[in-house]
PDB file of N, CA and C in Angstrom:
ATOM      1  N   UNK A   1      10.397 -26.076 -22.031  1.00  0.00           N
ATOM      2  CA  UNK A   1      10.409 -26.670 -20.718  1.00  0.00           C
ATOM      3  C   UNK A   1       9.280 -27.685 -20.576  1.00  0.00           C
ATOM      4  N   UNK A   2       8.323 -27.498 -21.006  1.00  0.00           N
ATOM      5  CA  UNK A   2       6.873 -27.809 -21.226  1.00  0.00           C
ATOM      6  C   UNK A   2       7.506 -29.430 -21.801  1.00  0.00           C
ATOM      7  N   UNK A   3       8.033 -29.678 -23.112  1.00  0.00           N
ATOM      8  CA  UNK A   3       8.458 -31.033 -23.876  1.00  0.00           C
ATOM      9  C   UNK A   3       9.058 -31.498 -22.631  1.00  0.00           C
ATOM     10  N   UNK A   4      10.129 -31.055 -22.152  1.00  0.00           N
ATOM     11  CA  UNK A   4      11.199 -31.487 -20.980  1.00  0.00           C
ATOM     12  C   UNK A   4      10.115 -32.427 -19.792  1.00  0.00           C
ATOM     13  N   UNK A   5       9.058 -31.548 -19.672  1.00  0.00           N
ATOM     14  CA  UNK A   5       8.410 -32.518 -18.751  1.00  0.00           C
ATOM     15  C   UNK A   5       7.473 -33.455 -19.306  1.00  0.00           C
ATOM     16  N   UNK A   6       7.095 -33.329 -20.195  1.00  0.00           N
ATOM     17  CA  UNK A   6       6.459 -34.623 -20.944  1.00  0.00           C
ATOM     18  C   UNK A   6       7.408 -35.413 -21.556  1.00  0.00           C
ATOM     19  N   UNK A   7       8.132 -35.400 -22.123  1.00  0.00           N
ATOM     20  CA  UNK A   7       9.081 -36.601 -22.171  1.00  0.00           C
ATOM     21  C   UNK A   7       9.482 -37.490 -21.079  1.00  0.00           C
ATOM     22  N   UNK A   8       9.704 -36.794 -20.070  1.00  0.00           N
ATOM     23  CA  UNK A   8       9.995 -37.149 -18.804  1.00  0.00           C
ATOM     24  C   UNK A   8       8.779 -38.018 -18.115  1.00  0.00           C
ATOM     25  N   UNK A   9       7.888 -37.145 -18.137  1.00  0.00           N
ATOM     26  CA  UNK A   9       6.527 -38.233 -17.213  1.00  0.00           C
ATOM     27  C   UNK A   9       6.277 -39.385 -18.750  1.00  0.00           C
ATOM     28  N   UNK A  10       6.563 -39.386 -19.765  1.00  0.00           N
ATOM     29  CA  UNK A  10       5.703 -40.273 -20.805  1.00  0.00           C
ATOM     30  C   UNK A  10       6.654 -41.395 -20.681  1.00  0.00           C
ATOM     31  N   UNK A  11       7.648 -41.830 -20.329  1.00  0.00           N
ATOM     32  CA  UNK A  11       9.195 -42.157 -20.549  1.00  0.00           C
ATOM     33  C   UNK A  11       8.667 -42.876 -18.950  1.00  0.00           C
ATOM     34  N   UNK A  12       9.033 -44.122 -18.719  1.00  0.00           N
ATOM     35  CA  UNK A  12       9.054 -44.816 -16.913  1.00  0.00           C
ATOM     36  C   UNK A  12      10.408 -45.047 -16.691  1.00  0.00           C
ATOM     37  N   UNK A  13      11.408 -45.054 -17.534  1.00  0.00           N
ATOM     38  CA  UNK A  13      12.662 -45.553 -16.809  1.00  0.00           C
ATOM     39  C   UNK A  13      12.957 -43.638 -16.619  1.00  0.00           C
ATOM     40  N   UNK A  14      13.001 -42.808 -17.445  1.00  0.00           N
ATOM     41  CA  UNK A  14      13.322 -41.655 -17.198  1.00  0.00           C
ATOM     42  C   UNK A  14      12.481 -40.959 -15.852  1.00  0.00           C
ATOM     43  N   UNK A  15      11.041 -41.240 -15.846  1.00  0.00           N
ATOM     44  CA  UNK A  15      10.247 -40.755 -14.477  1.00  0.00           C
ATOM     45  C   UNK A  15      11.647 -41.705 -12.926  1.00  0.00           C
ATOM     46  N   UNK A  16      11.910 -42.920 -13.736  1.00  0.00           N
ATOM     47  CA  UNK A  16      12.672 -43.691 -12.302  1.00  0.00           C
ATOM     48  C   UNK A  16      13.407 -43.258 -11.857  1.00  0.00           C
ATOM     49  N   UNK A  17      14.536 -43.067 -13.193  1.00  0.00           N
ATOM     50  CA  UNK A  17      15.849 -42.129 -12.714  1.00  0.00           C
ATOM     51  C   UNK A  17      15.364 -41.043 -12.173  1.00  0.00           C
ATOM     52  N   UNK A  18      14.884 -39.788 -12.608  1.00  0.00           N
ATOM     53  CA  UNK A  18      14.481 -38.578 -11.991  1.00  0.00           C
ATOM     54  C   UNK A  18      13.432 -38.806 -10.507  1.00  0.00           C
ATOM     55  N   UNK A  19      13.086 -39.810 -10.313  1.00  0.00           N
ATOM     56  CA  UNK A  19      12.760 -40.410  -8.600  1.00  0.00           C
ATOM     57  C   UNK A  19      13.770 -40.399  -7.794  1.00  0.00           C
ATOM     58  N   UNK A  20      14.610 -41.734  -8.213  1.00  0.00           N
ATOM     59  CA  UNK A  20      15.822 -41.586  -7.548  1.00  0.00           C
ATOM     60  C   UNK A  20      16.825 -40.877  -7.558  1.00  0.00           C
ATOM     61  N   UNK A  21      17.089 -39.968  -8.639  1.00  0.00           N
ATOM     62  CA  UNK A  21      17.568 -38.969  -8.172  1.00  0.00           C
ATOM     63  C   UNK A  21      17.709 -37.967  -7.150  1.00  0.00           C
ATOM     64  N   UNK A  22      16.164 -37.751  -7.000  1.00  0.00           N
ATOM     65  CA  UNK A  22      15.755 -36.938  -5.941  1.00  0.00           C
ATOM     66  C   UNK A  22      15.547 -37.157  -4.764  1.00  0.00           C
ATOM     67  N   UNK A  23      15.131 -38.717  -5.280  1.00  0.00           N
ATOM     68  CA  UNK A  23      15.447 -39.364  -3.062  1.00  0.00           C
ATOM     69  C   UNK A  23      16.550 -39.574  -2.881  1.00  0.00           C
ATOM     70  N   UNK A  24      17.764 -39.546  -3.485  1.00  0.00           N
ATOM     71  CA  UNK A  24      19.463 -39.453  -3.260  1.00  0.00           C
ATOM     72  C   UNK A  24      19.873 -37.911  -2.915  1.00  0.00           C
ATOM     73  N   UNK A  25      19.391 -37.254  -3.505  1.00  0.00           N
ATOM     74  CA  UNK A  25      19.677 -35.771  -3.323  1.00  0.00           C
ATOM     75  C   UNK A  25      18.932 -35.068  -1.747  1.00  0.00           C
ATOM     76  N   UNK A  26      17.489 -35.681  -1.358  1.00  0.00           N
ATOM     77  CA  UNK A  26      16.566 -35.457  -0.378  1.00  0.00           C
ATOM     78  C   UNK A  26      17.307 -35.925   0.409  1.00  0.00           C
ATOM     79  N   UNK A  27      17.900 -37.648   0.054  1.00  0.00           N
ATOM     80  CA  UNK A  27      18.597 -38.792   1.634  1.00  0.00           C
ATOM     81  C   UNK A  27      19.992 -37.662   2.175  1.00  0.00           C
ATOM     82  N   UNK A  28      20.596 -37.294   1.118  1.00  0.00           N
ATOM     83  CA  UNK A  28      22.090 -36.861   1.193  1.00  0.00           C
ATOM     84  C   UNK A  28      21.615 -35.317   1.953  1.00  0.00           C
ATOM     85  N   UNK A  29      20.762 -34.296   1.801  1.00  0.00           N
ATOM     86  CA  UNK A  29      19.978 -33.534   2.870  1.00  0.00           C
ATOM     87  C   UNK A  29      20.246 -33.950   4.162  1.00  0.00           C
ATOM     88  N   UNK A  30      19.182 -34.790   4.472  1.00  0.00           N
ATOM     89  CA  UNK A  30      18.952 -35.007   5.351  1.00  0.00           C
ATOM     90  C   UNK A  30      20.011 -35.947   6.409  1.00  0.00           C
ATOM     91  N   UNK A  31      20.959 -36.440   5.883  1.00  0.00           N
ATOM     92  CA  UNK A  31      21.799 -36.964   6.776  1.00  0.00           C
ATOM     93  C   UNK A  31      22.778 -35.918   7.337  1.00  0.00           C
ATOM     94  N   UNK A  32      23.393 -34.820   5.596  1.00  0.00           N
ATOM     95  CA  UNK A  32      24.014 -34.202   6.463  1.00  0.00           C
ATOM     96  C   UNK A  32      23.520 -33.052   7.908  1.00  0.00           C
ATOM     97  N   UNK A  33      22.038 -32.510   7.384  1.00  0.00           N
ATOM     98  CA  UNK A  33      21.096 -31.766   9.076  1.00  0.00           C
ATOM     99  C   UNK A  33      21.113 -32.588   9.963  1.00  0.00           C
ATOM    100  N   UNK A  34      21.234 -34.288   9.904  1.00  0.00           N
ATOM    101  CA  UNK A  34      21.190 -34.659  11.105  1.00  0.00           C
ATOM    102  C   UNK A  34      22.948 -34.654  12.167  1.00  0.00           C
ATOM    103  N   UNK A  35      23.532 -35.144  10.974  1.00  0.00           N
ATOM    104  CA  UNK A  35      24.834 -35.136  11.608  1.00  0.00           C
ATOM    105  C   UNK A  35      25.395 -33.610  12.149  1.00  0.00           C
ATOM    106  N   UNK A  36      24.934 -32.443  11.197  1.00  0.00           N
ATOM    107  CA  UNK A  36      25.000 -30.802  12.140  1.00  0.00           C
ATOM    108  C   UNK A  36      24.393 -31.156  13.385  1.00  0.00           C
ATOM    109  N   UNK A  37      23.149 -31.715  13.611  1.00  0.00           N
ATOM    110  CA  UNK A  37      22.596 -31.546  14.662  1.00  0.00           C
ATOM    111  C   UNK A  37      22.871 -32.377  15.685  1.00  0.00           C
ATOM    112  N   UNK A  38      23.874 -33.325  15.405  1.00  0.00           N
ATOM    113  CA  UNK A  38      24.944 -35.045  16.077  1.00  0.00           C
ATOM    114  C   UNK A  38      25.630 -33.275  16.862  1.00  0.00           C
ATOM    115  N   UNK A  39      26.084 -32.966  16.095  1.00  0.00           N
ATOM    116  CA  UNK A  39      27.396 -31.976  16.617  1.00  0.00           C
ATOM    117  C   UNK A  39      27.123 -30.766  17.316  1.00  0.00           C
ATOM    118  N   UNK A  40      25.721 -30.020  16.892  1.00  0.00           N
ATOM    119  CA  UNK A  40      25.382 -29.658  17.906  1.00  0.00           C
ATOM    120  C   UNK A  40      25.221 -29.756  19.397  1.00  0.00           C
ATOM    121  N   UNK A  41      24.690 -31.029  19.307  1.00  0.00           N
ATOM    122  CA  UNK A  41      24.122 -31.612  20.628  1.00  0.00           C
ATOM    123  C   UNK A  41      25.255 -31.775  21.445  1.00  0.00           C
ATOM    124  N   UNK A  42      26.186 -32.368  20.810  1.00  0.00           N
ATOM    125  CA  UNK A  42      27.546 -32.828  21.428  1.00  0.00           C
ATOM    126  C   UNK A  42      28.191 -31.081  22.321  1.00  0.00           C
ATOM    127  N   UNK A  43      28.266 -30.218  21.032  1.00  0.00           N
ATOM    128  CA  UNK A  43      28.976 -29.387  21.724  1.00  0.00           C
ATOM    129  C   UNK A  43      27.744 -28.543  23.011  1.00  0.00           C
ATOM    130  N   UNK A  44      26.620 -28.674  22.854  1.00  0.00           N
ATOM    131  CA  UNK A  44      25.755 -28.295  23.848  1.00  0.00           C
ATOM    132  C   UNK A  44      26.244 -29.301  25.419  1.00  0.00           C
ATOM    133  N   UNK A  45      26.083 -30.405  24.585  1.00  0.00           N
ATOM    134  CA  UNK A  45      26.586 -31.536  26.172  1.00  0.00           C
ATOM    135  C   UNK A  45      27.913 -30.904  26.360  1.00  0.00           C
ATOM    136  N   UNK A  46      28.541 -30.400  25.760  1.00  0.00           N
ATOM    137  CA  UNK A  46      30.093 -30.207  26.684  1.00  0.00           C
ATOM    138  C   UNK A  46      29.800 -29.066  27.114  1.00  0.00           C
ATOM    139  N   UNK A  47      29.246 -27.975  26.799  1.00  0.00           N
ATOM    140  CA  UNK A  47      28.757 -26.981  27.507  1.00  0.00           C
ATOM    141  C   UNK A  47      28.393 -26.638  28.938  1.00  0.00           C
ATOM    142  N   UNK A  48      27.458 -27.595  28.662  1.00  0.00           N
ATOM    143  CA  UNK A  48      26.667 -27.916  29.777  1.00  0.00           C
ATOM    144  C   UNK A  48      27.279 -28.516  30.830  1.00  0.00           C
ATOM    145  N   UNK A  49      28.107 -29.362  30.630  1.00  0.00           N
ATOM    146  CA  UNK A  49      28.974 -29.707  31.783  1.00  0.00           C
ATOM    147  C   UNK A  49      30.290 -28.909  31.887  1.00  0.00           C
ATOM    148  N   UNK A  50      30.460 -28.443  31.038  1.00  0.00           N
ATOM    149  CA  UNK A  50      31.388 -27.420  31.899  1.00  0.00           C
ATOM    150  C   UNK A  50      30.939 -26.667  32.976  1.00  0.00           C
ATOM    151  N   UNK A  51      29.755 -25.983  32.398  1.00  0.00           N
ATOM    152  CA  UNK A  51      29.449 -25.306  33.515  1.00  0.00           C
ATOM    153  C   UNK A  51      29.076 -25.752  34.818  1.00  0.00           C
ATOM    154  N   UNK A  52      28.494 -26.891  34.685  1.00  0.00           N
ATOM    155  CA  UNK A  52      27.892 -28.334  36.134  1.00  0.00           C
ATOM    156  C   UNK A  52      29.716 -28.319  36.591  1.00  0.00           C
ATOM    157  N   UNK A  53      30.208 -28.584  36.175  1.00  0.00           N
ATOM    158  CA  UNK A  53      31.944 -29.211  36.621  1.00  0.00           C
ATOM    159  C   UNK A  53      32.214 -27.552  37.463  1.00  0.00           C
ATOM    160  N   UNK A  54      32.462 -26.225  36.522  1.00  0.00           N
ATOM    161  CA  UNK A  54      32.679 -25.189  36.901  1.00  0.00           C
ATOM    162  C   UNK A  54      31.866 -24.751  38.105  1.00  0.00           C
ATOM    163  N   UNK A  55      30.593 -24.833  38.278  1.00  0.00           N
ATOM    164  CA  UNK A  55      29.517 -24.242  38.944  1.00  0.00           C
ATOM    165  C   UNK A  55      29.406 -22.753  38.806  1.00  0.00           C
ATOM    166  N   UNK A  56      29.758 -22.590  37.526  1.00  0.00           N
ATOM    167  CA  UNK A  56      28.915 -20.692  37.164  1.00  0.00           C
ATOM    168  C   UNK A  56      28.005 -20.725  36.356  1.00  0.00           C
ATOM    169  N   UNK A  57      27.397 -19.425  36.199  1.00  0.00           N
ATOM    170  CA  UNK A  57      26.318 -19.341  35.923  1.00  0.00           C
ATOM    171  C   UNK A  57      27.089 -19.248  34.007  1.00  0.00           C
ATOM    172  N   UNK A  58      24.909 -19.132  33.122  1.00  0.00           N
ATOM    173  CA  UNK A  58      25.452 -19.190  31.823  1.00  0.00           C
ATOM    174  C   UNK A  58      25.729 -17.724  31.373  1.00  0.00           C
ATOM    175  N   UNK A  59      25.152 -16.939  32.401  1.00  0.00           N
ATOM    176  CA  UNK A  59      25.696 -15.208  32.132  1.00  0.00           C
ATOM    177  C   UNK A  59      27.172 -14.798  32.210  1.00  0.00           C
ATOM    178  N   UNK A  60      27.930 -15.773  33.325  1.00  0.00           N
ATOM    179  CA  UNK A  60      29.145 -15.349  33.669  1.00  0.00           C
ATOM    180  C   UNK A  60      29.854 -15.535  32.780  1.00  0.00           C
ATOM    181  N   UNK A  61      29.095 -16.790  32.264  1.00  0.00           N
ATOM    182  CA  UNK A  61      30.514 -17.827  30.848  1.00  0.00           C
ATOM    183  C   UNK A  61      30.185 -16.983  29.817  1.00  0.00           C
ATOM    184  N   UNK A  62      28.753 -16.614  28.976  1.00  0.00           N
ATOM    185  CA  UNK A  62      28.678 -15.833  28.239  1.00  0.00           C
ATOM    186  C   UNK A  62      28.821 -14.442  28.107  1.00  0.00           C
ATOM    187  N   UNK A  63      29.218 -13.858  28.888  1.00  0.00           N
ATOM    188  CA  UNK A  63      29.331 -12.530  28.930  1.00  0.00           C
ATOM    189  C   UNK A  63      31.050 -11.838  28.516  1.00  0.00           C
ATOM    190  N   UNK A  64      31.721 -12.611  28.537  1.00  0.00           N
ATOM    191  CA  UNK A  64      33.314 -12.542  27.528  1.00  0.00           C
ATOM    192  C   UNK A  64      32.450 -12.871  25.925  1.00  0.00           C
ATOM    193  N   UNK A  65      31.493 -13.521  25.758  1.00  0.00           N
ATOM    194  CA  UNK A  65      31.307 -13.801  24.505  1.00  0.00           C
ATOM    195  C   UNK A  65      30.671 -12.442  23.869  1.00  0.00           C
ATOM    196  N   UNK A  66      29.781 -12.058  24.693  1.00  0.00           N
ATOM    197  CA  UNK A  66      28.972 -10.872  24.439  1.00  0.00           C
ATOM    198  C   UNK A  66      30.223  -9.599  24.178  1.00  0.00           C
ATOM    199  N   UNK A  67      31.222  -9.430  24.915  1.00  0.00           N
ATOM    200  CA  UNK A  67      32.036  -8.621  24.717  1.00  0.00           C
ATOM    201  C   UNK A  67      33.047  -8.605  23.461  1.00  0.00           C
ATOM    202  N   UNK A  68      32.926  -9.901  23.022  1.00  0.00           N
ATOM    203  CA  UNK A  68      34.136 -10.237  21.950  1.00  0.00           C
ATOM    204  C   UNK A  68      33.189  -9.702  20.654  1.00  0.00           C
ATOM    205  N   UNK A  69      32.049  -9.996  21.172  1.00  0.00           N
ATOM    206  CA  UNK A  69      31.262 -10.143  19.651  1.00  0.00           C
ATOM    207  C   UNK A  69      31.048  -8.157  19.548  1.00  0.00           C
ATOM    208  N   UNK A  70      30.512  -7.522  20.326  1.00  0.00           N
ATOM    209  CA  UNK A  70      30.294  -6.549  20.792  1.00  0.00           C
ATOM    210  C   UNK A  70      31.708  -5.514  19.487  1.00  0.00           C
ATOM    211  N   UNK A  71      32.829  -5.736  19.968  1.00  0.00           N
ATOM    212  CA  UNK A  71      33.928  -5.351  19.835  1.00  0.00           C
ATOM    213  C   UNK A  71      34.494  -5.763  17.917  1.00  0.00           C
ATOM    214  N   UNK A  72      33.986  -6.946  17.794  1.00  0.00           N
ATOM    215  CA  UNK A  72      34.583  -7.482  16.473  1.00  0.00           C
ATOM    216  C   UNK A  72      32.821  -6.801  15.978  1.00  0.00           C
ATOM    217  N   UNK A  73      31.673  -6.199  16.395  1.00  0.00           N
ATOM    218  CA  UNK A  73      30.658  -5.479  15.634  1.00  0.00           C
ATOM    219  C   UNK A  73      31.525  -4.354  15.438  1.00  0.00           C
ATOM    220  N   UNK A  74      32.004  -3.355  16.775  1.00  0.00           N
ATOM    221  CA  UNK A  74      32.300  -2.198  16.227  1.00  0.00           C
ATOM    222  C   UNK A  74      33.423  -2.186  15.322  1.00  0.00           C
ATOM    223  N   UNK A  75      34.303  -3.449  15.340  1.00  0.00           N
ATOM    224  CA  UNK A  75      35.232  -3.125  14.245  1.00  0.00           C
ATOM    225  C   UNK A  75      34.997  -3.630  12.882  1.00  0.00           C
ATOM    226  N   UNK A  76      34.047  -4.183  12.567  1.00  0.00           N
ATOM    227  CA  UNK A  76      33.386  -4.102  11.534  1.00  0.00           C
ATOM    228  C   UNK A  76      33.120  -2.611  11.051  1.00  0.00           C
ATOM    229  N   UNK A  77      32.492  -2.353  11.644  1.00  0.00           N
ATOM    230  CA  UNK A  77      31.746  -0.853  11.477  1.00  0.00           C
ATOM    231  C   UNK A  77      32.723   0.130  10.901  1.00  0.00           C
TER     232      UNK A  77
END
């Protein structure tokens, strides 16, 4: 493993590739956490106005959720 990395750092086009490799692999990260977090937000904004449009509370809306989940635990079990 030891040769693997000295060839590698002694070598500049091989240190380049293995750069850009890793800022392609880091970029491709990080776009897809941002775009989860594009979609997050989105489904938070529709949330949120449902409930503004509805006028209930977030206990009333969540509390079928609490029960579903509740129910698909014990049938796990």
């Amino acid at each position: 493993m030891s040769e693997f990395i000295d060839i590698i750092l002694s070598n500049k086009i091989y240190l380049l590739i293995l750069v850009c490799l890793t800022g392609a692999i880091v970029f491709l990260i990080i776009k897809k956490l941002l775009k989860l977090l594009v979609y997050a937000a989105i489904i938070l904004l529709a949330f949120l106005a449902y409930i503004y449009y509805t006028g209930e509370t977030v206990g009333s809306v969540l509390k079928p959720v609490e029960k579903a989940l509740e129910k698909a635990g014990e049938a796990v079990k």
